[in-house]
N, C-alpha and C. Protein backbone atom coordinates (compact mmCIF):
# COMPACT_ATOMS: atom_id res chain seq x y z
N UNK A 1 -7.09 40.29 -43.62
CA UNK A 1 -7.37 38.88 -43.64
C UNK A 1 -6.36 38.11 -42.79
N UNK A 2 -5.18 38.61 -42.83
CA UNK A 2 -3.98 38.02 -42.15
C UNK A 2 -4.29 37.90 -40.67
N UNK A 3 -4.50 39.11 -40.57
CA UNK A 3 -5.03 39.76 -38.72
C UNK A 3 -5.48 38.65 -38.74
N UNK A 4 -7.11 38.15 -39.02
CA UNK A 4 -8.16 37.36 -38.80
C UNK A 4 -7.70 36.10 -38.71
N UNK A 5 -7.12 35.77 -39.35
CA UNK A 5 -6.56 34.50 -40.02
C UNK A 5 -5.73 33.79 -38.38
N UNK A 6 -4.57 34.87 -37.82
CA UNK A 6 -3.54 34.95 -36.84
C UNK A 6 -4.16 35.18 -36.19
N UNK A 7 -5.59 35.81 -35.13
CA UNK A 7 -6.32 35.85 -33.80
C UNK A 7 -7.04 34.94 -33.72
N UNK A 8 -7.74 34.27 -35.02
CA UNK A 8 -8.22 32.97 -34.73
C UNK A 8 -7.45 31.77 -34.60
N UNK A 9 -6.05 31.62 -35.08
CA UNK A 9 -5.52 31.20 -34.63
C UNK A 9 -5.03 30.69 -33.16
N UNK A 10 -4.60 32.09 -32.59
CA UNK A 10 -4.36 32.42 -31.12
C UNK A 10 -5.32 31.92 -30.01
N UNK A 11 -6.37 32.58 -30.76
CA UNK A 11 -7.90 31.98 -30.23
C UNK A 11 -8.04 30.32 -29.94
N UNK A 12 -7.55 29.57 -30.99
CA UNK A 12 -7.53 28.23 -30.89
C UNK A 12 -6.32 27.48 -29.91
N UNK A 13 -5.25 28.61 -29.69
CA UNK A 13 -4.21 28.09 -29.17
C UNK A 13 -4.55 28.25 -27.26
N UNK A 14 -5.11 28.96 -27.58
CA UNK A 14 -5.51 29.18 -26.36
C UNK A 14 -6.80 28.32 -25.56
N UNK A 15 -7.56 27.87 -26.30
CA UNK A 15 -7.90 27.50 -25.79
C UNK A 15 -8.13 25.81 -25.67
N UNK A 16 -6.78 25.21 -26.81
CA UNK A 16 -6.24 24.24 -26.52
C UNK A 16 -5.40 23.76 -25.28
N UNK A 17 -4.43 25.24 -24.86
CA UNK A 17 -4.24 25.09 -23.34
C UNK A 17 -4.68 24.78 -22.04
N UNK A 18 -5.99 25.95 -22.50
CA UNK A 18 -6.89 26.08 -21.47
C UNK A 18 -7.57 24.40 -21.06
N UNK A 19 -7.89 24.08 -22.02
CA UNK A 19 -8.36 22.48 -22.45
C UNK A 19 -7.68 21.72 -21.53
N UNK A 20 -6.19 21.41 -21.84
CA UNK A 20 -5.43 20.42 -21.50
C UNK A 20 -4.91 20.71 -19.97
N UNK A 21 -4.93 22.30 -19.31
CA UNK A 21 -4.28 22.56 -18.31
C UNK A 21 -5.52 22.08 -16.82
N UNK A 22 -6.71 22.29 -17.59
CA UNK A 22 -8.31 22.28 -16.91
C UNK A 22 -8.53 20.21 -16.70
N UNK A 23 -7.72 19.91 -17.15
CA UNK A 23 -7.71 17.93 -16.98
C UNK A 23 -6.59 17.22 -16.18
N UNK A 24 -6.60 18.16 -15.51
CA UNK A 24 -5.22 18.04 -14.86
C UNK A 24 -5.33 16.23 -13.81
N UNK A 25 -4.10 15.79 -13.63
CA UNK A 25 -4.19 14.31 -12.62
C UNK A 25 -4.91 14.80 -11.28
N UNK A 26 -5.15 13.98 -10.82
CA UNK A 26 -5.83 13.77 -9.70
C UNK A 26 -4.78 13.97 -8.31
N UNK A 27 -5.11 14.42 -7.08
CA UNK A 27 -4.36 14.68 -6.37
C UNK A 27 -3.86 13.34 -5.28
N UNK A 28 -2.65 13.99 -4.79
CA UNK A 28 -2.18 12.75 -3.99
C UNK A 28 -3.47 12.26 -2.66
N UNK A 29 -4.02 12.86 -2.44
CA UNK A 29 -4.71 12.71 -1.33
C UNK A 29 -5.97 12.05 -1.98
N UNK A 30 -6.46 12.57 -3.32
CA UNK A 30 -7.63 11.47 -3.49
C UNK A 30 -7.41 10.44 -3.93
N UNK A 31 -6.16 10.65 -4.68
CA UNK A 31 -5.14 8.80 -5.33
C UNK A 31 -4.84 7.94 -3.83
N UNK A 32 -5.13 8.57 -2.94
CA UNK A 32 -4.44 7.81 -1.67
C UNK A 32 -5.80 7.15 -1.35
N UNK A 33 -6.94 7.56 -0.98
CA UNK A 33 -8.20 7.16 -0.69
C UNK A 33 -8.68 6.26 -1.88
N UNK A 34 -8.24 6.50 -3.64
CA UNK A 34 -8.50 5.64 -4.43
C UNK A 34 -8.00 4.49 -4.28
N UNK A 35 -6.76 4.18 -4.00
CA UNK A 35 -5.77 2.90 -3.97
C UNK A 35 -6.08 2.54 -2.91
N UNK A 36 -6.90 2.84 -1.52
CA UNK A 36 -7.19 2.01 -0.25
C UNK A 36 -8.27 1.61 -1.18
N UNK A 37 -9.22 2.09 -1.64
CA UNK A 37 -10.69 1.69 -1.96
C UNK A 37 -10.51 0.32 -3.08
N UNK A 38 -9.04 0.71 -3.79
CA UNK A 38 -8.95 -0.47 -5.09
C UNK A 38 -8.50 -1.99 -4.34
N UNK A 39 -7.61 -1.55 -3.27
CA UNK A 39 -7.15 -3.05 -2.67
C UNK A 39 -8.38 -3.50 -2.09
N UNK A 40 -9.11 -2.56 -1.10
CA UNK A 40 -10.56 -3.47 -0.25
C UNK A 40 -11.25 -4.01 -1.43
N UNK A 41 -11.35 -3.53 -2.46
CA UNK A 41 -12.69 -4.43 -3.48
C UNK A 41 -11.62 -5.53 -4.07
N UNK A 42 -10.22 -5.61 -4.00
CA UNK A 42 -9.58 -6.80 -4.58
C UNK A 42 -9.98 -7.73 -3.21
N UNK A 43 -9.66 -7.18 -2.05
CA UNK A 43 -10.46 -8.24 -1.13
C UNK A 43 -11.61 -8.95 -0.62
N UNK A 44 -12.57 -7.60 -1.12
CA UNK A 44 -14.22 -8.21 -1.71
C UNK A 44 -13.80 -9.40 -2.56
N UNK A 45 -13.17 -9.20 -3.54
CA UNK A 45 -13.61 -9.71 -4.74
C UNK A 45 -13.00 -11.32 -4.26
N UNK A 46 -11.88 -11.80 -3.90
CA UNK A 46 -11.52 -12.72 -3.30
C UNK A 46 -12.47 -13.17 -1.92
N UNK A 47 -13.37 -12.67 -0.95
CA UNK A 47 -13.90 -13.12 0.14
C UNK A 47 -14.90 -13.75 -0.62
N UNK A 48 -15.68 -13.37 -1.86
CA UNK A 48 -17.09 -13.55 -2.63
C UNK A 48 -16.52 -14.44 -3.46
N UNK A 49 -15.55 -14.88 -3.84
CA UNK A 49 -15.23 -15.71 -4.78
C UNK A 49 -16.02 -15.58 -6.16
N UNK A 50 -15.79 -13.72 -6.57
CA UNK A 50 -15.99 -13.29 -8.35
C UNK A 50 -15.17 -13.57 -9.21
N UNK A 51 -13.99 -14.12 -8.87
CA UNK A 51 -13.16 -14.34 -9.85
C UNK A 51 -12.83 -12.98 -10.54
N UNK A 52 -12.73 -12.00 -10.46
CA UNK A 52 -12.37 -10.85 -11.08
C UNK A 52 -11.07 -10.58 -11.92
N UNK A 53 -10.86 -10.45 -12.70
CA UNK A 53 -9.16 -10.26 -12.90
C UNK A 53 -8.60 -9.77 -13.48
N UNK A 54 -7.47 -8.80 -13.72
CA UNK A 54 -6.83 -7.76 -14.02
C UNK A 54 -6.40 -6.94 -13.18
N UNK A 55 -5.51 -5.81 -14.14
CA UNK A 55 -4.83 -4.41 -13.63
C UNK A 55 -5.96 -4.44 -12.35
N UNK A 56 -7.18 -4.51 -12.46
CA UNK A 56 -8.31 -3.27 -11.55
C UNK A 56 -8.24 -4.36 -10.76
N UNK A 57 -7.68 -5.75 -10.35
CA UNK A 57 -7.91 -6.36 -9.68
C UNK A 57 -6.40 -6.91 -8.94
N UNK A 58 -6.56 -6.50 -7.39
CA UNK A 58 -4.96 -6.68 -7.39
C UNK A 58 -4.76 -5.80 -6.05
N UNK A 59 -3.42 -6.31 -4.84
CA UNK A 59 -3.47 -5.80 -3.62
C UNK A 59 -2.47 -5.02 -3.53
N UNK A 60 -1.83 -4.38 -5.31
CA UNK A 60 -0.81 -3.19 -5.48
C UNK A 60 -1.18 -1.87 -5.26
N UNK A 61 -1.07 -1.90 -4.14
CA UNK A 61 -1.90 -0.49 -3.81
C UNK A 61 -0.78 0.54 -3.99
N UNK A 62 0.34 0.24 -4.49
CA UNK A 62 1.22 1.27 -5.26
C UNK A 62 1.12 1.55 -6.53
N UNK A 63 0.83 0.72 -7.46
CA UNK A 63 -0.03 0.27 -8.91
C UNK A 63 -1.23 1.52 -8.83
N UNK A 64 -1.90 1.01 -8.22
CA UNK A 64 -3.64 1.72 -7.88
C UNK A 64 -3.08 3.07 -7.85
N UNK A 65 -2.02 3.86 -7.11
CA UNK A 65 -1.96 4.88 -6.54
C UNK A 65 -1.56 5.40 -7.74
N UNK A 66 0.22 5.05 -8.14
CA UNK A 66 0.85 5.64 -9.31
C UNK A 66 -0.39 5.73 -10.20
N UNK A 67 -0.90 4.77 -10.79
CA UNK A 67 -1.88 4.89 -12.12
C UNK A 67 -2.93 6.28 -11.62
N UNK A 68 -3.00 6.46 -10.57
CA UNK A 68 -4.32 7.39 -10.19
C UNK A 68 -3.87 8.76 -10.70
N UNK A 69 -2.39 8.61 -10.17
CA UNK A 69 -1.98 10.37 -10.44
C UNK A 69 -1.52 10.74 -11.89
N UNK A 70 -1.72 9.71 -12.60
CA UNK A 70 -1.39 10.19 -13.92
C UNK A 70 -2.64 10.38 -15.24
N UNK A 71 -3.82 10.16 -13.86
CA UNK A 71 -5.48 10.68 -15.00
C UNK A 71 -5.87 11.54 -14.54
N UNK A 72 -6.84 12.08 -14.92
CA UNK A 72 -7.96 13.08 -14.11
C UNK A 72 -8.64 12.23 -12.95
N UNK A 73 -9.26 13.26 -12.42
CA UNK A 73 -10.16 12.64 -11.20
C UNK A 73 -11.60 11.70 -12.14
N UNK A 74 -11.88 12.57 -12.92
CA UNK A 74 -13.36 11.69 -13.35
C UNK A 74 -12.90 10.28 -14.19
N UNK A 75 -11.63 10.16 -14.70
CA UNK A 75 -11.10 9.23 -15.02
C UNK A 75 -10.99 7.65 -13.57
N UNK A 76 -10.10 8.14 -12.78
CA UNK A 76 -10.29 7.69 -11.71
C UNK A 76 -11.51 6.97 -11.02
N UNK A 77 -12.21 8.26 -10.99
CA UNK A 77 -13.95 7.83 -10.88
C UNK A 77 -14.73 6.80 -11.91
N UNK A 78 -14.60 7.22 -12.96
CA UNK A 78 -14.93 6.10 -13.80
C UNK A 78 -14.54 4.56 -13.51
N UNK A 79 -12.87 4.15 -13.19
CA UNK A 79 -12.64 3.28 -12.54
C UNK A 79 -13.06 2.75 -11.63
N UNK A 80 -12.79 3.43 -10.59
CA UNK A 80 -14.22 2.89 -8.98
C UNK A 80 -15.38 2.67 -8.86
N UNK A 81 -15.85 3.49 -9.95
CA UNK A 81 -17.19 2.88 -10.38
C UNK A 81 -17.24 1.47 -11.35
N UNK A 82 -16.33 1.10 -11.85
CA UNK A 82 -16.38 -0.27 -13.06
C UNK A 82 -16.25 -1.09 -11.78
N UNK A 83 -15.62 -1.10 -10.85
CA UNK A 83 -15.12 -1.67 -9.99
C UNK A 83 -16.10 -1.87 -8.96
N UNK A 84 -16.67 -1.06 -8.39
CA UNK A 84 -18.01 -1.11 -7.62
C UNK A 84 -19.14 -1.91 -8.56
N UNK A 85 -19.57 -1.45 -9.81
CA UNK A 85 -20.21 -2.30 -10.41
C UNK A 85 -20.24 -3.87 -10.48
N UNK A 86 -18.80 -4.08 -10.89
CA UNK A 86 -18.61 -5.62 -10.84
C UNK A 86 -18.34 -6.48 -9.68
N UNK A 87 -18.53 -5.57 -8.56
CA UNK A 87 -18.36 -6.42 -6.90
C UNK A 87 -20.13 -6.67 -7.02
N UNK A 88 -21.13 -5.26 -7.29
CA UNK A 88 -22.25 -5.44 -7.04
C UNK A 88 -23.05 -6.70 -8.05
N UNK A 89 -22.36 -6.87 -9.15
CA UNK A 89 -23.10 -7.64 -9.86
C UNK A 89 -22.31 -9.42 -9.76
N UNK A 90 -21.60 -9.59 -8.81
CA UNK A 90 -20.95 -10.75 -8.65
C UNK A 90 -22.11 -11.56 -7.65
């Protein structure tokens, strides 16, 4: 029972790793193309006069970058997309 008890264990530890190692941040090179893409829609968003405002809104394209490399990519993505959304619906 012990055995069982301790490989399912292992079993779980493992693939809590596996989990967390597989979500890894996003790379410098697509955080670099993210943070050009976040300042041009802060400049959309000012040429269209949306009034947009926040973190996601803003010409810190060091902000944009740092924040990029510390999510996943689909995280990221999720962002550019909230962001594309609310240029398209302005």
């Amino acid at each position: 029972m012990r055995k069982i008890i301790f490989t399912a264990a292992m079993t779980l530890i493992a693939a809590a790793t596996f989990a967390s190692t597989s979500a890894q941040a996003a790379s410098p090179f697509f955080c670099n193309n993210y943070a050009q893409q976040a300042v041009w829609a802060e400049g959309e968003n000012l040429a269209d006069s949306c009034g947009l405002v926040g973190p996601r809104w803003s010409f810190d394209f060091a902000g944009h970058y740092a924040w990029c490399l510390t999510v996943p990519k689909n995280i990221a993505n999720l962002e550019r997309n909230a962001r594309k959304w609310s240029l398209i619906s302005c």
